[in-house]
N, C-alpha and C. Protein backbone atom coordinates (compact mmCIF):
# COMPACT_ATOMS: atom_id res chain seq x y z
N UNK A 1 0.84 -1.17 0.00
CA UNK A 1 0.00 0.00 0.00
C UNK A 1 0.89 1.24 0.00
N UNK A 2 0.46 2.21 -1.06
CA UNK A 2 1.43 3.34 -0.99
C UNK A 2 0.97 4.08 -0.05
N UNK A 3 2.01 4.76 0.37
CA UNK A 3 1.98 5.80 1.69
C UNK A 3 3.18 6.89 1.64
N UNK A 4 2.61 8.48 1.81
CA UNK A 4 3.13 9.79 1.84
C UNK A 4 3.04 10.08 2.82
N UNK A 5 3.74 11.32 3.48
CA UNK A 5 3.79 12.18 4.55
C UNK A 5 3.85 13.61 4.06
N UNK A 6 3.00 14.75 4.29
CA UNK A 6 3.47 16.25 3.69
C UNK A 6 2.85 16.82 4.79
N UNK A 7 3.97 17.59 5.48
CA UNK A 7 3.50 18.43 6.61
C UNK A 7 3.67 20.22 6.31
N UNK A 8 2.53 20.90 6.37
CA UNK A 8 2.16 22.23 6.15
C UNK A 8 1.97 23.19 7.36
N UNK A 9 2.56 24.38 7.88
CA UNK A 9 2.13 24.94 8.47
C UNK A 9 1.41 26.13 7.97
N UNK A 10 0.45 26.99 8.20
CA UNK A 10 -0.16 27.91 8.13
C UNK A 10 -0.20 29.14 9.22
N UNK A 11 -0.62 30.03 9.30
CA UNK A 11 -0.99 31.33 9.47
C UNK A 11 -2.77 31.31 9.90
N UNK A 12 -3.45 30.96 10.54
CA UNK A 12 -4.98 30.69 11.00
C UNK A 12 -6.16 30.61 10.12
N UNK A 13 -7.04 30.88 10.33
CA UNK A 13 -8.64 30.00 9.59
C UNK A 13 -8.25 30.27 8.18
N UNK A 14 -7.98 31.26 7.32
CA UNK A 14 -7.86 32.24 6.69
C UNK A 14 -7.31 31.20 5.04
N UNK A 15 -5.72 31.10 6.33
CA UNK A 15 -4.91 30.40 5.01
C UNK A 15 -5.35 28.94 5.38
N UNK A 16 -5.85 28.43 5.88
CA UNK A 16 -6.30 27.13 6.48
C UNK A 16 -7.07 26.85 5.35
N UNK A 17 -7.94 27.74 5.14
CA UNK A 17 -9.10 27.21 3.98
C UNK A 17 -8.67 27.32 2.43
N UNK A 18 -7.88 28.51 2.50
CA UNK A 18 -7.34 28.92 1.24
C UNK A 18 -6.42 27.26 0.55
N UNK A 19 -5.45 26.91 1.99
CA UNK A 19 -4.78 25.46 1.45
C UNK A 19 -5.62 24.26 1.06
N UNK A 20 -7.16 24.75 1.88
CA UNK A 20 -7.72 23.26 1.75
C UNK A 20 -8.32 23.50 0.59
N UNK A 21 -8.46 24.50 -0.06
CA UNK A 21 -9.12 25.15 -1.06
C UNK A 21 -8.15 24.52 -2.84
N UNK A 22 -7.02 25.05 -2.49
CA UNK A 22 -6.37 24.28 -3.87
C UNK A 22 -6.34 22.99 -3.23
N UNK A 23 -6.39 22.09 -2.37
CA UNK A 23 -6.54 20.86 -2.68
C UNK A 23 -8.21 20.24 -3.17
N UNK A 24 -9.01 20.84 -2.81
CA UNK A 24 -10.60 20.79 -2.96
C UNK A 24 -10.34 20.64 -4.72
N UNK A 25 -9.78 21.74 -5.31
CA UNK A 25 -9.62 21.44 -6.68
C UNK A 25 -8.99 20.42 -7.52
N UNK A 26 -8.24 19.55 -6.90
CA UNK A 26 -7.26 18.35 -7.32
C UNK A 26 -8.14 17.22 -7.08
N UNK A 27 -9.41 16.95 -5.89
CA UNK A 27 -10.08 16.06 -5.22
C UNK A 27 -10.85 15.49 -6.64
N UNK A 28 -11.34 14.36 -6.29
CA UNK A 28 -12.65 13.81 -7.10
C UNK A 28 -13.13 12.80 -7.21
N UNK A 29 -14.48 12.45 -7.35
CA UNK A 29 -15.66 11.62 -6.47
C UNK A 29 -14.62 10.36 -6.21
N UNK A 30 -15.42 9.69 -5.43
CA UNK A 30 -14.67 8.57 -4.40
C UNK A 30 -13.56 8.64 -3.41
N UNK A 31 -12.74 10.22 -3.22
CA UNK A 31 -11.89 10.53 -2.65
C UNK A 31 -12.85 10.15 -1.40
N UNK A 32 -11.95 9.62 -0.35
CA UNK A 32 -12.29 9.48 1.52
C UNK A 32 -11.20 10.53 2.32
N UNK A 33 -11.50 11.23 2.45
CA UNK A 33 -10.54 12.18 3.62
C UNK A 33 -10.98 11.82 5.09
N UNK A 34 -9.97 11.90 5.89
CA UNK A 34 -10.25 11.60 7.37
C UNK A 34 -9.52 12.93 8.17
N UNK A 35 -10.28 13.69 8.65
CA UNK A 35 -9.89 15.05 9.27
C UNK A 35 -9.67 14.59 10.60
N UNK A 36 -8.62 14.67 11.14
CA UNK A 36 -8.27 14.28 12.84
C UNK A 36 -8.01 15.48 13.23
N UNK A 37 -8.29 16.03 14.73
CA UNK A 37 -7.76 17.03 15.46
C UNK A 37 -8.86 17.52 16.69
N UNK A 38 -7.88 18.05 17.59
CA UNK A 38 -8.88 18.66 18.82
C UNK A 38 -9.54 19.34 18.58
N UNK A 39 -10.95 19.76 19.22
CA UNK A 39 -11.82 20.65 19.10
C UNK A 39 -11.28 21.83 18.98
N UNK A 40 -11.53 23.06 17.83
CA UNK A 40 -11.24 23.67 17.57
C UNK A 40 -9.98 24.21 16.59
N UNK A 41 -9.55 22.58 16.29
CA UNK A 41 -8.29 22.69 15.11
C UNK A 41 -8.19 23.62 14.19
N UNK A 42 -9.70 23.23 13.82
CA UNK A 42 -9.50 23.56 12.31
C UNK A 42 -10.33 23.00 11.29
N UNK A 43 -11.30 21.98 11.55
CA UNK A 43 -11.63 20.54 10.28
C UNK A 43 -12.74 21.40 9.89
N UNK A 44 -13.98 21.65 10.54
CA UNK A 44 -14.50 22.35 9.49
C UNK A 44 -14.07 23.65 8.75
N UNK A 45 -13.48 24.41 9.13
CA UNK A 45 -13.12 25.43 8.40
C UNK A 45 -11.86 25.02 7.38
N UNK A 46 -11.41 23.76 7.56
CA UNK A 46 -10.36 23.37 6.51
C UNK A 46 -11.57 22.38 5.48
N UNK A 47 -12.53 22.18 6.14
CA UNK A 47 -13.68 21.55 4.54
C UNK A 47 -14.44 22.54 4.19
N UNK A 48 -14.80 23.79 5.01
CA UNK A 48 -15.35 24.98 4.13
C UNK A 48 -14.50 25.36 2.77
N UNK A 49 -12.76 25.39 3.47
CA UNK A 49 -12.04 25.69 1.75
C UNK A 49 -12.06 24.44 1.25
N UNK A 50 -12.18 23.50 1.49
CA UNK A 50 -12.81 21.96 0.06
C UNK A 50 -13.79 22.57 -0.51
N UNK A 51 -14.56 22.57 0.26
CA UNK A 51 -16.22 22.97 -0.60
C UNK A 51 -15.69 23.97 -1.42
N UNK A 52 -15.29 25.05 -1.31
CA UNK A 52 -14.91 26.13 -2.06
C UNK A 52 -14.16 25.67 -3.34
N UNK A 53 -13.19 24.52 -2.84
CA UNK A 53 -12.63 23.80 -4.47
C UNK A 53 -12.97 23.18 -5.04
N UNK A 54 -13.91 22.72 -4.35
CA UNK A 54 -15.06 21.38 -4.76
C UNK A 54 -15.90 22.39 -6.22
N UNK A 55 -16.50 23.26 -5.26
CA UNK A 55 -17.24 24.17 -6.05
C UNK A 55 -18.73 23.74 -5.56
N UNK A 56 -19.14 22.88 -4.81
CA UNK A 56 -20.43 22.96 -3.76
C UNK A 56 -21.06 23.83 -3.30
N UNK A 57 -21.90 23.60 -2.73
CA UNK A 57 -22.94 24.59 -2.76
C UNK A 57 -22.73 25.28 -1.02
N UNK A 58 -22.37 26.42 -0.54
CA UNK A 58 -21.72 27.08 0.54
C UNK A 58 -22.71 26.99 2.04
N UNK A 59 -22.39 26.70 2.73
CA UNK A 59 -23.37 26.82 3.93
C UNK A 59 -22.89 25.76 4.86
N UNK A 60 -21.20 25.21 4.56
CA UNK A 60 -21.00 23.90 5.43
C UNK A 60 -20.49 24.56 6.83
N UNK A 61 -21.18 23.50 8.23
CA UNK A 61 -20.90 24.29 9.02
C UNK A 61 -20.48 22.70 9.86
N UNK A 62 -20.16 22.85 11.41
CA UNK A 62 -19.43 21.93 12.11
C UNK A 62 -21.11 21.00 11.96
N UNK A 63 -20.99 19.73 11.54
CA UNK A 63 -22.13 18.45 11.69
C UNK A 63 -21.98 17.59 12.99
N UNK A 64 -21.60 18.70 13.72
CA UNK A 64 -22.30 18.33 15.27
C UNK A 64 -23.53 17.90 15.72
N UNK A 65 -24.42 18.52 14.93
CA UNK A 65 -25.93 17.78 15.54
C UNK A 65 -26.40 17.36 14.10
N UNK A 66 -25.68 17.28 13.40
CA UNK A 66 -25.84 16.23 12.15
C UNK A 66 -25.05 15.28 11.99
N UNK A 67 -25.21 13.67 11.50
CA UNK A 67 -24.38 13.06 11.76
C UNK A 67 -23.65 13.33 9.89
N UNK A 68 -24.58 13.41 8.92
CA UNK A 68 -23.97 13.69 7.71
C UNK A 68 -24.71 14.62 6.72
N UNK A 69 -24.22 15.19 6.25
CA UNK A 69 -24.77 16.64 5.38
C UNK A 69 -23.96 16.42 4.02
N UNK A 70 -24.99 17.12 3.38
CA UNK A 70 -24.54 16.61 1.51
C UNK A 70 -24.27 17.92 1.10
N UNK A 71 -23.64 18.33 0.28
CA UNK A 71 -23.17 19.50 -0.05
C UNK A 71 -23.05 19.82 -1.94
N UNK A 72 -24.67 19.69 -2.65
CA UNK A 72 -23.78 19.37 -3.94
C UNK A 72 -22.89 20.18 -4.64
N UNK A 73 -22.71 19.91 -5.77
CA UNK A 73 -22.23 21.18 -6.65
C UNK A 73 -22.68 22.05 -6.92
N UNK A 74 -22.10 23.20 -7.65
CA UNK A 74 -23.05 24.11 -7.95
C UNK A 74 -22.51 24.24 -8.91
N UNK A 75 -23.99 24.31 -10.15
CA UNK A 75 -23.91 24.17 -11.63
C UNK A 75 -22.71 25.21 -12.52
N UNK A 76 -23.29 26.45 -11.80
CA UNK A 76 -21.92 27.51 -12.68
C UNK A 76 -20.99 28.09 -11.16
N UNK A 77 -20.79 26.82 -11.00
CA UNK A 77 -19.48 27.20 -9.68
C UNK A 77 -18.31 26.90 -10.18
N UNK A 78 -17.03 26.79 -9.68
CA UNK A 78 -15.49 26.33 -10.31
C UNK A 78 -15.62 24.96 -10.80
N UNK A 79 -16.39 24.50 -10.54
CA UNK A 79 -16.36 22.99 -11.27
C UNK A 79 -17.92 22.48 -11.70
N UNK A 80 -18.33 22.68 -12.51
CA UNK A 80 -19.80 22.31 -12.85
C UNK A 80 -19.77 21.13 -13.40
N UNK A 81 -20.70 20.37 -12.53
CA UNK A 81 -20.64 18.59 -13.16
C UNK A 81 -19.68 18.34 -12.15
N UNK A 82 -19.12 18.81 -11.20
CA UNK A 82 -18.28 17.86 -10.32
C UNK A 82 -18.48 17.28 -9.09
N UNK A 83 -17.83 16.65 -8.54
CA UNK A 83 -18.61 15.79 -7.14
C UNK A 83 -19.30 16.73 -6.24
N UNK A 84 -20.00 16.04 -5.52
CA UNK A 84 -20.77 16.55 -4.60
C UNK A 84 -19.97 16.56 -2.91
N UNK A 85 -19.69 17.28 -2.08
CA UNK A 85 -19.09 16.83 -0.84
C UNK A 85 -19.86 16.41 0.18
N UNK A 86 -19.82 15.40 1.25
CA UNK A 86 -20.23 14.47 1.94
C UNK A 86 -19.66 15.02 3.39
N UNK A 87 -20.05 15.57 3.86
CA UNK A 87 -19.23 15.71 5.52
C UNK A 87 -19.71 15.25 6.16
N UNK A 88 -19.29 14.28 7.32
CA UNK A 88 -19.64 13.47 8.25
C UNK A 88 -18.90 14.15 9.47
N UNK A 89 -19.94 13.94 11.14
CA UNK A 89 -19.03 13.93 11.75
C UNK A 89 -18.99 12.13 12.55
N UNK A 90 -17.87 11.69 12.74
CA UNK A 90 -18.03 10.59 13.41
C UNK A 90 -17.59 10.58 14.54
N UNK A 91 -17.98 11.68 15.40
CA UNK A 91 -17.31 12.17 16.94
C UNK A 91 -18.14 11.07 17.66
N UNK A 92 -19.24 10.87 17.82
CA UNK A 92 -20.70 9.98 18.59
C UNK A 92 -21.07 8.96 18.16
N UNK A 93 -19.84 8.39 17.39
CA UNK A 93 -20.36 7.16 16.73
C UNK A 93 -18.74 6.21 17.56
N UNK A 94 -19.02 5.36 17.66
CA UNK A 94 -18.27 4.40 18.65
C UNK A 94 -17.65 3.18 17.80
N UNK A 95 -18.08 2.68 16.94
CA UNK A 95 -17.27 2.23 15.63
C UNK A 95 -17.24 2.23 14.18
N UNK A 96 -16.68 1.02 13.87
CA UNK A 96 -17.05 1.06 12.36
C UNK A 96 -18.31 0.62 11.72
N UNK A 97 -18.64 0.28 12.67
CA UNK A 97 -20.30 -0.83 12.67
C UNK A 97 -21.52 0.06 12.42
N UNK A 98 -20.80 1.19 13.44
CA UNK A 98 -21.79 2.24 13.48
C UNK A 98 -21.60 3.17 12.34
N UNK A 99 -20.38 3.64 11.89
CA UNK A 99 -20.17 3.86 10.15
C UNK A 99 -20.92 3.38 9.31
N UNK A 100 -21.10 2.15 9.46
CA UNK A 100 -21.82 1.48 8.49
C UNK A 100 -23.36 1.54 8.26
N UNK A 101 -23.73 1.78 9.26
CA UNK A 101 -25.49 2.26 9.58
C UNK A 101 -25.65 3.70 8.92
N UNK A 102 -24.89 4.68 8.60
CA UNK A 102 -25.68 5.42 7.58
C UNK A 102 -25.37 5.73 6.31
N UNK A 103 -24.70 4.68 6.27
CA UNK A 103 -25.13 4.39 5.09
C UNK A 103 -23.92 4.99 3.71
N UNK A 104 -22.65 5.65 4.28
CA UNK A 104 -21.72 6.03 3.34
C UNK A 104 -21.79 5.75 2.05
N UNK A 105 -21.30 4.36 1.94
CA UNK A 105 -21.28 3.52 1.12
C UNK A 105 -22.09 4.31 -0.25
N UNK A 106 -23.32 4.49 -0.02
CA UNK A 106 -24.41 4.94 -1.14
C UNK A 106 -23.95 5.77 -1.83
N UNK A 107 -23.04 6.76 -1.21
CA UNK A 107 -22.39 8.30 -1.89
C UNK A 107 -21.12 7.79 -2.33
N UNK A 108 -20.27 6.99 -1.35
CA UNK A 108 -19.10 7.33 -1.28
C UNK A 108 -18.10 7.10 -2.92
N UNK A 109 -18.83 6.39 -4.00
CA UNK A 109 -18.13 6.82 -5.28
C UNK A 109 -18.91 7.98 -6.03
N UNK A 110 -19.57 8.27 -5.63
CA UNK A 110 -19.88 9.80 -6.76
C UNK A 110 -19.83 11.50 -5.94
N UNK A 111 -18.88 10.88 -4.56
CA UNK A 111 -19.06 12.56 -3.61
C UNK A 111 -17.53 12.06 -3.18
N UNK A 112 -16.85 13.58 -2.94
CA UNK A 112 -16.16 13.46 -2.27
C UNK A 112 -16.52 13.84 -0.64
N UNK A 113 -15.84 12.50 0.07
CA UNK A 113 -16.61 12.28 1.34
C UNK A 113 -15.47 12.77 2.56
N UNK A 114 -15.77 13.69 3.57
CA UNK A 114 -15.02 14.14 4.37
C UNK A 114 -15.43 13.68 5.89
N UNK A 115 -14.59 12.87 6.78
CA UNK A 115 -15.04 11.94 8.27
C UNK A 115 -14.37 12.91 9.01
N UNK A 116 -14.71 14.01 9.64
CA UNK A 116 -14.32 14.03 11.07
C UNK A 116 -14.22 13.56 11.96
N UNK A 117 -13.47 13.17 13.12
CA UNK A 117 -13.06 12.16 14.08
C UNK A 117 -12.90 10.50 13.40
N UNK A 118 -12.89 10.44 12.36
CA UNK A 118 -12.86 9.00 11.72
C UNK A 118 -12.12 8.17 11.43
N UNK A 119 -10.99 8.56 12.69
CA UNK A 119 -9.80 7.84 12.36
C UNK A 119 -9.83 6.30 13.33
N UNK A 120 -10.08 4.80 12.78
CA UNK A 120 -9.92 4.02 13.40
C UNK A 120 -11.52 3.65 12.78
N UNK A 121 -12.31 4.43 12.33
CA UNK A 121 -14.04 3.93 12.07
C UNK A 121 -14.28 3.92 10.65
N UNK A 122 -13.29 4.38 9.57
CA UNK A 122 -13.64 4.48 8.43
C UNK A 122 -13.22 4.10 7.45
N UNK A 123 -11.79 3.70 7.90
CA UNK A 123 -10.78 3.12 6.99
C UNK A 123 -11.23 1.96 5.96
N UNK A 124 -12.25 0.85 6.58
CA UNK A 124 -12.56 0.11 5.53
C UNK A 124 -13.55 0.42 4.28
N UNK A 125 -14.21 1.68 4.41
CA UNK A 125 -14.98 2.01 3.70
C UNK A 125 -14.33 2.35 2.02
N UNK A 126 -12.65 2.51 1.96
CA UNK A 126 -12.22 2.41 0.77
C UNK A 126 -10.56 2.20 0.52
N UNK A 127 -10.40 1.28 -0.53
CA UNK A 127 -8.66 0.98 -0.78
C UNK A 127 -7.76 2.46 -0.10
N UNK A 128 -8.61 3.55 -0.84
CA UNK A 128 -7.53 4.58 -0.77
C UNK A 128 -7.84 5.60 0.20
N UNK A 129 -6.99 6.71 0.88
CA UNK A 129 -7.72 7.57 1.70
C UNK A 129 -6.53 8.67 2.03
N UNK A 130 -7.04 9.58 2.29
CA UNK A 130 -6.02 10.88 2.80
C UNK A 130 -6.35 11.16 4.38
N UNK A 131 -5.57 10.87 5.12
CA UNK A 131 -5.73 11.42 6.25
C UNK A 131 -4.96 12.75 6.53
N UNK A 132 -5.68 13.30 7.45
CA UNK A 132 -5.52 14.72 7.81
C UNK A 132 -5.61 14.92 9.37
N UNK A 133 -4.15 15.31 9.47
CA UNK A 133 -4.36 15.82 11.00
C UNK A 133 -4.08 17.73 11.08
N UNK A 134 -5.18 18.13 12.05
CA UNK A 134 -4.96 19.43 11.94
C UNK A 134 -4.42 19.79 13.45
N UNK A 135 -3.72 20.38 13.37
CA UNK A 135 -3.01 20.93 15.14
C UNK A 135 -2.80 22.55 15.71
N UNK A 136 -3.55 22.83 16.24
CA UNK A 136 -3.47 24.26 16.41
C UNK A 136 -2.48 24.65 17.73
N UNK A 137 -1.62 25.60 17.74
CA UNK A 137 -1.12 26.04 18.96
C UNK A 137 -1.97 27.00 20.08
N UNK A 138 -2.16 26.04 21.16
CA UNK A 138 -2.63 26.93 22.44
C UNK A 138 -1.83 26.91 23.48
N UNK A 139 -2.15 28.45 23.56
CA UNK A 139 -1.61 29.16 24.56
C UNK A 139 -0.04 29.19 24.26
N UNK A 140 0.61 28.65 25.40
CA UNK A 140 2.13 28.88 25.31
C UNK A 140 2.46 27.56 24.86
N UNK A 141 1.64 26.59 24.00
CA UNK A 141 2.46 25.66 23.44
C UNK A 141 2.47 25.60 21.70
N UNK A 142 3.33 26.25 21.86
CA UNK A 142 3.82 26.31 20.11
C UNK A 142 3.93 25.09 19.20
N UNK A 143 3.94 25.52 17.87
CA UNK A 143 3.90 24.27 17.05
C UNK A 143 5.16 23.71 16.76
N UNK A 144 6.16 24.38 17.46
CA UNK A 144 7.57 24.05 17.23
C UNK A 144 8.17 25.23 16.36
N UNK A 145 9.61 24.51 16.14
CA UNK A 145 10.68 25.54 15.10
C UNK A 145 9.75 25.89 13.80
N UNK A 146 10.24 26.71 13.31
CA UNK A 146 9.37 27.71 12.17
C UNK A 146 8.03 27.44 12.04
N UNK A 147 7.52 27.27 13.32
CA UNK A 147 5.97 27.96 12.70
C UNK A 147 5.93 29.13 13.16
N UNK A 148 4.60 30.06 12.63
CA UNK A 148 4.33 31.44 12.59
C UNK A 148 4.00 31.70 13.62
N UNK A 149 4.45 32.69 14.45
CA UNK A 149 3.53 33.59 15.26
C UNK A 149 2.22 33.65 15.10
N UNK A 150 1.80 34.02 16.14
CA UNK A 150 0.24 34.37 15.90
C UNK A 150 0.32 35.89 15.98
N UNK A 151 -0.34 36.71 14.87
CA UNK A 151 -0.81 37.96 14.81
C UNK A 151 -1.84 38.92 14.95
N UNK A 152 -2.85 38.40 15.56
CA UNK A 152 -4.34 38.37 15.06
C UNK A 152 -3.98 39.93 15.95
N UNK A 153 -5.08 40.76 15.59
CA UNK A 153 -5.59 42.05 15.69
C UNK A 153 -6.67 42.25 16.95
N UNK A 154 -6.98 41.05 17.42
CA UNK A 154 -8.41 40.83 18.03
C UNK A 154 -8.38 41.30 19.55
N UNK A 155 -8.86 41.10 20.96
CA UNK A 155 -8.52 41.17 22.07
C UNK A 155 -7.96 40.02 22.76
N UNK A 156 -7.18 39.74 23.38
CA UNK A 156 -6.11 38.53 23.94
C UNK A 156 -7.30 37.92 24.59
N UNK A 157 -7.14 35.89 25.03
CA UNK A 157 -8.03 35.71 25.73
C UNK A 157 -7.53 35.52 27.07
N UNK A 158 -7.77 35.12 28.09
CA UNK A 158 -6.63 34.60 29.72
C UNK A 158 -5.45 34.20 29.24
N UNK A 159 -5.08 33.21 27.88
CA UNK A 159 -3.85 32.77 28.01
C UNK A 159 -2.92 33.37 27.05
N UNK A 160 -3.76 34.79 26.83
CA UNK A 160 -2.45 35.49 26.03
C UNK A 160 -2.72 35.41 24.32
N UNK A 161 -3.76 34.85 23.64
CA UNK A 161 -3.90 34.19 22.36
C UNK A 161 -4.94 35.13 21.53
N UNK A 162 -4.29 36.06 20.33
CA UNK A 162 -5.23 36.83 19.71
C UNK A 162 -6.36 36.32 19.69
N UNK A 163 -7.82 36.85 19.64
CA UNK A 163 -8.47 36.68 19.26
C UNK A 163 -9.20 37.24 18.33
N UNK A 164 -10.58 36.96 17.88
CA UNK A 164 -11.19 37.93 16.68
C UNK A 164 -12.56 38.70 17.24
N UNK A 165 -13.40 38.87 16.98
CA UNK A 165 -14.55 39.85 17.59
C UNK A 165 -15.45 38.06 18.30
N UNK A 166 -15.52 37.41 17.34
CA UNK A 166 -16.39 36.42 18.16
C UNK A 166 -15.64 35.73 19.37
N UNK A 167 -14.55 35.85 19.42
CA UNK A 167 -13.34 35.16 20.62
C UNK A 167 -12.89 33.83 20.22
N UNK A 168 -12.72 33.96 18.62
CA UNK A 168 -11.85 32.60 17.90
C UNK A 168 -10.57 32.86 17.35
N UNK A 169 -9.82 32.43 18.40
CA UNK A 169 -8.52 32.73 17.98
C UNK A 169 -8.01 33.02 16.03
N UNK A 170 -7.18 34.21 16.43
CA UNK A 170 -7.61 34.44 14.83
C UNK A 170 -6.28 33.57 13.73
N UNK A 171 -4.95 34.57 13.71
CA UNK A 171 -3.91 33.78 13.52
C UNK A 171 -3.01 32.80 13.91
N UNK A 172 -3.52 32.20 14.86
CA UNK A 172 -2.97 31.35 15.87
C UNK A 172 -2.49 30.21 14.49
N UNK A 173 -1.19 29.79 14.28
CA UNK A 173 -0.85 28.60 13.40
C UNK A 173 -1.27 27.60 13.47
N UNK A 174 -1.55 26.83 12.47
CA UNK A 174 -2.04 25.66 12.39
C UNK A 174 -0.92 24.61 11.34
N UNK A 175 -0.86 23.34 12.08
CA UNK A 175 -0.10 22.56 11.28
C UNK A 175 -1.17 21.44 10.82
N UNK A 176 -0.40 21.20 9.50
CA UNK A 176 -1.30 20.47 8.66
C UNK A 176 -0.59 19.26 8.63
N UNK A 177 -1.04 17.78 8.81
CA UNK A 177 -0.24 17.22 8.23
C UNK A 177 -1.34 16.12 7.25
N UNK A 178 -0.81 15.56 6.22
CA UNK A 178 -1.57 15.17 4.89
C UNK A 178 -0.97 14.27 4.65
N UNK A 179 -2.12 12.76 5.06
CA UNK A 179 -0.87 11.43 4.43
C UNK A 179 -1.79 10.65 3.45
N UNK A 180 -1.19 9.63 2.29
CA UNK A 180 -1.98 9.32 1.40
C UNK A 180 -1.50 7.98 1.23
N UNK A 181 -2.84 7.39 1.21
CA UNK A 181 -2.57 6.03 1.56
C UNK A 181 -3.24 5.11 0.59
N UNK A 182 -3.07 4.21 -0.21
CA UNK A 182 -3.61 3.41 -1.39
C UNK A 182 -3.35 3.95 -2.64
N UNK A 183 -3.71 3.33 -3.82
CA UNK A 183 -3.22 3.37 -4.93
C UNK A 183 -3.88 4.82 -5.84
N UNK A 184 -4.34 5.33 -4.81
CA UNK A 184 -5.04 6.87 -4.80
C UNK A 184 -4.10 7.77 -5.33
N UNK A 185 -3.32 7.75 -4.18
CA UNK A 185 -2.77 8.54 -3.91
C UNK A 185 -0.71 8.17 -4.21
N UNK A 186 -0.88 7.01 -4.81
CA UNK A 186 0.62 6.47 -5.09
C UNK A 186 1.71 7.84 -5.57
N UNK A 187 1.08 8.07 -6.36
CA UNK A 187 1.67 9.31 -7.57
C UNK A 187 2.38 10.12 -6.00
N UNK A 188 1.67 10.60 -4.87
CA UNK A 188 2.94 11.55 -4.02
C UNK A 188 1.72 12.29 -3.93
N UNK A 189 2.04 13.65 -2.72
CA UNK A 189 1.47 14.66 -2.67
C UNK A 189 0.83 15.25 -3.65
N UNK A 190 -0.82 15.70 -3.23
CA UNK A 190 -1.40 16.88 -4.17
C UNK A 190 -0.54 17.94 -4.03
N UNK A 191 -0.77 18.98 -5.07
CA UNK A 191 -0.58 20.10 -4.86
C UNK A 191 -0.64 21.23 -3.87
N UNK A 192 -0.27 21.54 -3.34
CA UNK A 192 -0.72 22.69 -2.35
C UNK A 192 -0.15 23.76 -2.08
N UNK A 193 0.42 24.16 -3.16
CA UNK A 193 1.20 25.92 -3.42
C UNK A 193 0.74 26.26 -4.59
């Protein structure tokens, strides 16, 4: 089974989506992405910029009290005629068993399908898959050597961390890391500059 490693850091929500955004454009139907990370990483606002490359129809928000939301295309969007996106969250679902009860499967070759928390519950659902871990720095624990400062403009919260008018940390860095696994993804890294 082929397998990559490409690790990205960013600059907060901003360029977060913008990166997930040229990869949204490289994606297509039957892709499985698996978004890993703590509350508040990053995953939906890194599948808002999919949708955006996808060229779907705009309104994706965290599927917290949804377990899956369809997202199609949109006819004169960047890609007309192209997959539809699938976001799942699988935070409340306890295995793969329970994956299997709604039913993926039905979409999963004509949408590109995005699993939050779905690491360990989704894997059999296809040969190939991109996992995604997103990692944000809080407070005084940095993402390590050369990542960015945080710059945000906003008011600090207790632990010192820009924020923005709603109190979401604004530029706080985010590391990306992007691995590709099956005959999907053999060829090496998408694009993402």
């Amino acid at each position: 089974m082929s397998e990559w490693t490409r690790t990205v850091t960013v600059d907060g929500p901003g360029r977060t989506q913008a990166l997930a955004e040229r990869l949204g454009g490289q994606l297509r139907a039957g892709d499985l992405l698996v978004l890993t990370g703590e509350l508040g990483a990053g995953k939906t606002t890194f599948t808002q910029g999919l949708g955006r490359g996808l060229g779907v129809r705009e309104g994706i928000i965290s599927p917290t009290f949804v377990l899956v939301r369809r997202h199609p295309s949109v006819p004169d969007g960047p890609r007309p005629g192209g997959p539809d996106l699938v976001h799942v969250d699988a935070y409340r679902l306890g295995s793969a068993a329970e994956v299997d009860d709604i039913d993926l499967e039905d979409t999963l070759d004509t949408a590109v399908t995005v699993v939050e928390w779905g690491a360990g519950k989704v894997e059999h659902l296809a040969e190939s898959r991109l996992e995604i871990v997103l990692e944000r720095a809080v407070g005084a624990d940095p993402l390590g050597p050369g990542a960015p400062s945080g710059t945000g403009a906003g008011p600090e919260d207790p632990d010192g961390n820009p924020s923005g008018p709603d109190g979401d940390p604004e530029d706080e860095p985010r590391r990306i890391t992007l691995t590709g696994i099956g005959p999907r993804w053999a060829g090496g890294p998408p694009r993402l500059d």
